[in-house]
N, C-alpha and C. Protein backbone atom coordinates (compact mmCIF):
# COMPACT_ATOMS: atom_id res chain seq x y z
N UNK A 1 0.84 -1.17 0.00
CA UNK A 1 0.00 0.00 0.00
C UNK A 1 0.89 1.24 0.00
N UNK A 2 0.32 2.11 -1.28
CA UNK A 2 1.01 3.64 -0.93
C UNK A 2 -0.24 4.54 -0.62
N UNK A 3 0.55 5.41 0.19
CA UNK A 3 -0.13 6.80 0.03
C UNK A 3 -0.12 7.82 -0.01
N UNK A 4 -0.20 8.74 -0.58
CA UNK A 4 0.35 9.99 -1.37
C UNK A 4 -0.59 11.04 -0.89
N UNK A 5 -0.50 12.07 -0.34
CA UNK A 5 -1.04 12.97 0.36
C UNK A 5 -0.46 14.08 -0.23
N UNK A 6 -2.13 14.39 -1.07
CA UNK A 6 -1.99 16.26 -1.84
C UNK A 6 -2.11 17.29 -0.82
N UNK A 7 -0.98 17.80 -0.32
CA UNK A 7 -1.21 19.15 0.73
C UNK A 7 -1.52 20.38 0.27
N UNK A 8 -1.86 20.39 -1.08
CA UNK A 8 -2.14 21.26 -1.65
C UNK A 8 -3.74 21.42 -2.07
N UNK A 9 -4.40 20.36 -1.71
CA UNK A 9 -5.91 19.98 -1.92
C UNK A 9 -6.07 20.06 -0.06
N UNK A 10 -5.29 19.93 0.87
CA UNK A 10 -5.54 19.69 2.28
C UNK A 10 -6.25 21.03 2.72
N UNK A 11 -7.74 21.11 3.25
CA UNK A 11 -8.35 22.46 3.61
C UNK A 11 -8.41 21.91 5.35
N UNK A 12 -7.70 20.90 5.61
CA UNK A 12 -8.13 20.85 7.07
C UNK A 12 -8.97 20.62 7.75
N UNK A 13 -9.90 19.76 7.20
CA UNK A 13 -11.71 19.92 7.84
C UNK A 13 -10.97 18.41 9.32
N UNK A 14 -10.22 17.73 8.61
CA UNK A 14 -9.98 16.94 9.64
C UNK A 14 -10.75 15.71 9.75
N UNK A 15 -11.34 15.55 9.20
CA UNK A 15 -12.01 14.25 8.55
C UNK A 15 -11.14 13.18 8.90
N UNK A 16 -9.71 12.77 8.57
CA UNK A 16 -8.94 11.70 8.21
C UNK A 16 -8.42 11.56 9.55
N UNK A 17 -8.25 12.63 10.52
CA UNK A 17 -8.34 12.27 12.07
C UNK A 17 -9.11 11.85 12.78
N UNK A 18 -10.16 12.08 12.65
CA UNK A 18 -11.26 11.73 12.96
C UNK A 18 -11.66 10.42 13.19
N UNK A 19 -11.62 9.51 11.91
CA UNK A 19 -11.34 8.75 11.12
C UNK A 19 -10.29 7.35 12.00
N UNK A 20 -9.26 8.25 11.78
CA UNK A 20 -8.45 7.26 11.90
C UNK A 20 -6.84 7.91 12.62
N UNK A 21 -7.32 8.28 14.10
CA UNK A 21 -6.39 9.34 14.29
C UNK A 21 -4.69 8.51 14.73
N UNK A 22 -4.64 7.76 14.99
CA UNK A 22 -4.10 6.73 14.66
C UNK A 22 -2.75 6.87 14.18
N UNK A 23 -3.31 7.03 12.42
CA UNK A 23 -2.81 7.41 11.51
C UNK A 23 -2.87 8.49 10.56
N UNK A 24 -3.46 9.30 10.81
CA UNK A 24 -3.08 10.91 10.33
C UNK A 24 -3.49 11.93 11.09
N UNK A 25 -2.46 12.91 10.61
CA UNK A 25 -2.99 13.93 11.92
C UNK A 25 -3.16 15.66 10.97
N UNK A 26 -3.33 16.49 11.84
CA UNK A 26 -3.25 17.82 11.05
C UNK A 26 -2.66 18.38 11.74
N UNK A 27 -1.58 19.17 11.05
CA UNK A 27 -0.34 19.86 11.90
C UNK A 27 -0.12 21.01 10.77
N UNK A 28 -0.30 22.06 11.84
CA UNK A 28 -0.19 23.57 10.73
C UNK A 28 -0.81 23.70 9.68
N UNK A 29 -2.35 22.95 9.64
CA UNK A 29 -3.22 23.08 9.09
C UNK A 29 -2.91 22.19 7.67
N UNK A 30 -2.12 21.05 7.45
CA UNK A 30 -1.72 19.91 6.82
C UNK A 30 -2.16 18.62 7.32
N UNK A 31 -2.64 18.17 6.68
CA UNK A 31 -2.67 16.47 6.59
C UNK A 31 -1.15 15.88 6.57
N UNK A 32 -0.57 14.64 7.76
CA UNK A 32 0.71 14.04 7.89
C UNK A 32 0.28 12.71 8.35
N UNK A 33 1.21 11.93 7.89
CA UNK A 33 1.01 10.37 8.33
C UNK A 33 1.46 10.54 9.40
N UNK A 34 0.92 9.67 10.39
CA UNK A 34 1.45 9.43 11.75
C UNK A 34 2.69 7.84 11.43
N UNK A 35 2.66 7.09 10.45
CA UNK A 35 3.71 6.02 10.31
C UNK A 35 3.56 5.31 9.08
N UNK A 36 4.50 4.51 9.11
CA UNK A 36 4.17 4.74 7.79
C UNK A 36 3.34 3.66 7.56
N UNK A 37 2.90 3.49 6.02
CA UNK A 37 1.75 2.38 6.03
C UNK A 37 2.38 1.01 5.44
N UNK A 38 3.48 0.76 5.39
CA UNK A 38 3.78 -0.51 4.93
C UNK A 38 3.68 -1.31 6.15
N UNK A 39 3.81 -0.53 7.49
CA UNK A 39 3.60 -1.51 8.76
C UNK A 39 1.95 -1.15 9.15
N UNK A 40 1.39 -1.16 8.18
CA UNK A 40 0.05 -0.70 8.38
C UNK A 40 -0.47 -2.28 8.88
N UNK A 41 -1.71 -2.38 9.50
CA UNK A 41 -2.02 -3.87 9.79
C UNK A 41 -3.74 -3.84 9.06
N UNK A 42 -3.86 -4.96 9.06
CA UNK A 42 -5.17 -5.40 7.84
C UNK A 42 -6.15 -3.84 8.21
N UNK A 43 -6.55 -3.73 9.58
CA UNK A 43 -7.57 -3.19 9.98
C UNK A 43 -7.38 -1.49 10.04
N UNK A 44 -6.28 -1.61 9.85
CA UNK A 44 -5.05 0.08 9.74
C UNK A 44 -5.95 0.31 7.82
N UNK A 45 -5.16 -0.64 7.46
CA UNK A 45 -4.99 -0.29 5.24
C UNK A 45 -6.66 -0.09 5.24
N UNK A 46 -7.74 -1.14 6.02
CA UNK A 46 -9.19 -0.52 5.74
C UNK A 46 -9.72 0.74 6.53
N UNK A 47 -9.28 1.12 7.38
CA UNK A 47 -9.21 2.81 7.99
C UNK A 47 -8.51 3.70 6.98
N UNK A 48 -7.58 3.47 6.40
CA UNK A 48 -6.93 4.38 5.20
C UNK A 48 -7.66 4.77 4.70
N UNK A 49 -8.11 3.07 3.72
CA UNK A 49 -9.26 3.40 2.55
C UNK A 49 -10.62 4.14 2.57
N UNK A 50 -10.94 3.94 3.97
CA UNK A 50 -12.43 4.78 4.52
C UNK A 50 -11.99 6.41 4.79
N UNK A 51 -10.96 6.56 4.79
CA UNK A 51 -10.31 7.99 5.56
C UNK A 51 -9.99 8.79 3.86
N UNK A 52 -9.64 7.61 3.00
CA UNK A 52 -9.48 8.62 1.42
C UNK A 52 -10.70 8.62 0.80
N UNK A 53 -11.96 7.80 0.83
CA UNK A 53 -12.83 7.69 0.21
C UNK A 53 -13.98 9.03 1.08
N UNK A 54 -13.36 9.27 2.19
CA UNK A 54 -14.68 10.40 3.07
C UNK A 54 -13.84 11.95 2.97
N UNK A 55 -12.58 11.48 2.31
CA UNK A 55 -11.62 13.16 2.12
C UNK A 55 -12.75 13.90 1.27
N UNK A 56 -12.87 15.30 1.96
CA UNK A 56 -14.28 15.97 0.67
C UNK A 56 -13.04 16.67 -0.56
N UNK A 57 -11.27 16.21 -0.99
CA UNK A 57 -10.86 17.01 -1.34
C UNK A 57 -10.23 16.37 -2.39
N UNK A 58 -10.10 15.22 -2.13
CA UNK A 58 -9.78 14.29 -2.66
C UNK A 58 -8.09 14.45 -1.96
N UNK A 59 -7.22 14.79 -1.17
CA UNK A 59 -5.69 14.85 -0.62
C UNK A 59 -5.33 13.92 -0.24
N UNK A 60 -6.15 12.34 -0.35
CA UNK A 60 -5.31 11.35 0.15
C UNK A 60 -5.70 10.29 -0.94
N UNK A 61 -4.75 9.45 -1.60
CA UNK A 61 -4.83 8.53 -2.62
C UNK A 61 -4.17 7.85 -2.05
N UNK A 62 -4.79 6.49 -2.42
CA UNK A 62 -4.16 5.48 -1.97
C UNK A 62 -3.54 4.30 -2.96
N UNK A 63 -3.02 3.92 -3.03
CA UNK A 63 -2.53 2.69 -4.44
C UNK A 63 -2.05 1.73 -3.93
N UNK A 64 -2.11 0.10 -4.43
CA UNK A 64 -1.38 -0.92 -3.72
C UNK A 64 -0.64 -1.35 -4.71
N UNK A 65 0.59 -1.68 -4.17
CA UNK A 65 1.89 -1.56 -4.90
C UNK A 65 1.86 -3.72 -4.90
């Protein structure tokens, strides 16, 4: 799994913390991974996918490598 985070689409609503605070956070009004996701665990990669599919901005894509 990758994931690629547009900080340039990031408006901060905070959704993806929310979500899955876990693993992303908002810092200075940016979206940041809290670790990375290759040590992501089954139930982590389906919090991702729910956390890019509810982004209203589309700033988090996800791809599996």
């Amino acid at each position: 799994m990758k994931i690629r985070l547009y900080t340039d689409k990031c408006i901060s609503c905070g959704t993806c913390a929310a979500i899955a605070p876990e693993l992303f956070s908002i810092d200075s009004g940016v979206v940041s991974m809290k670790k990375d996701p290759k040590t992501f665990t089954d139930e982590q990669k389906k919090l991702a996918h729910e956390v890019a599919s509810a982004c209203p901005t589309g700033a988090i894509e996800i791809t599996e490598e």
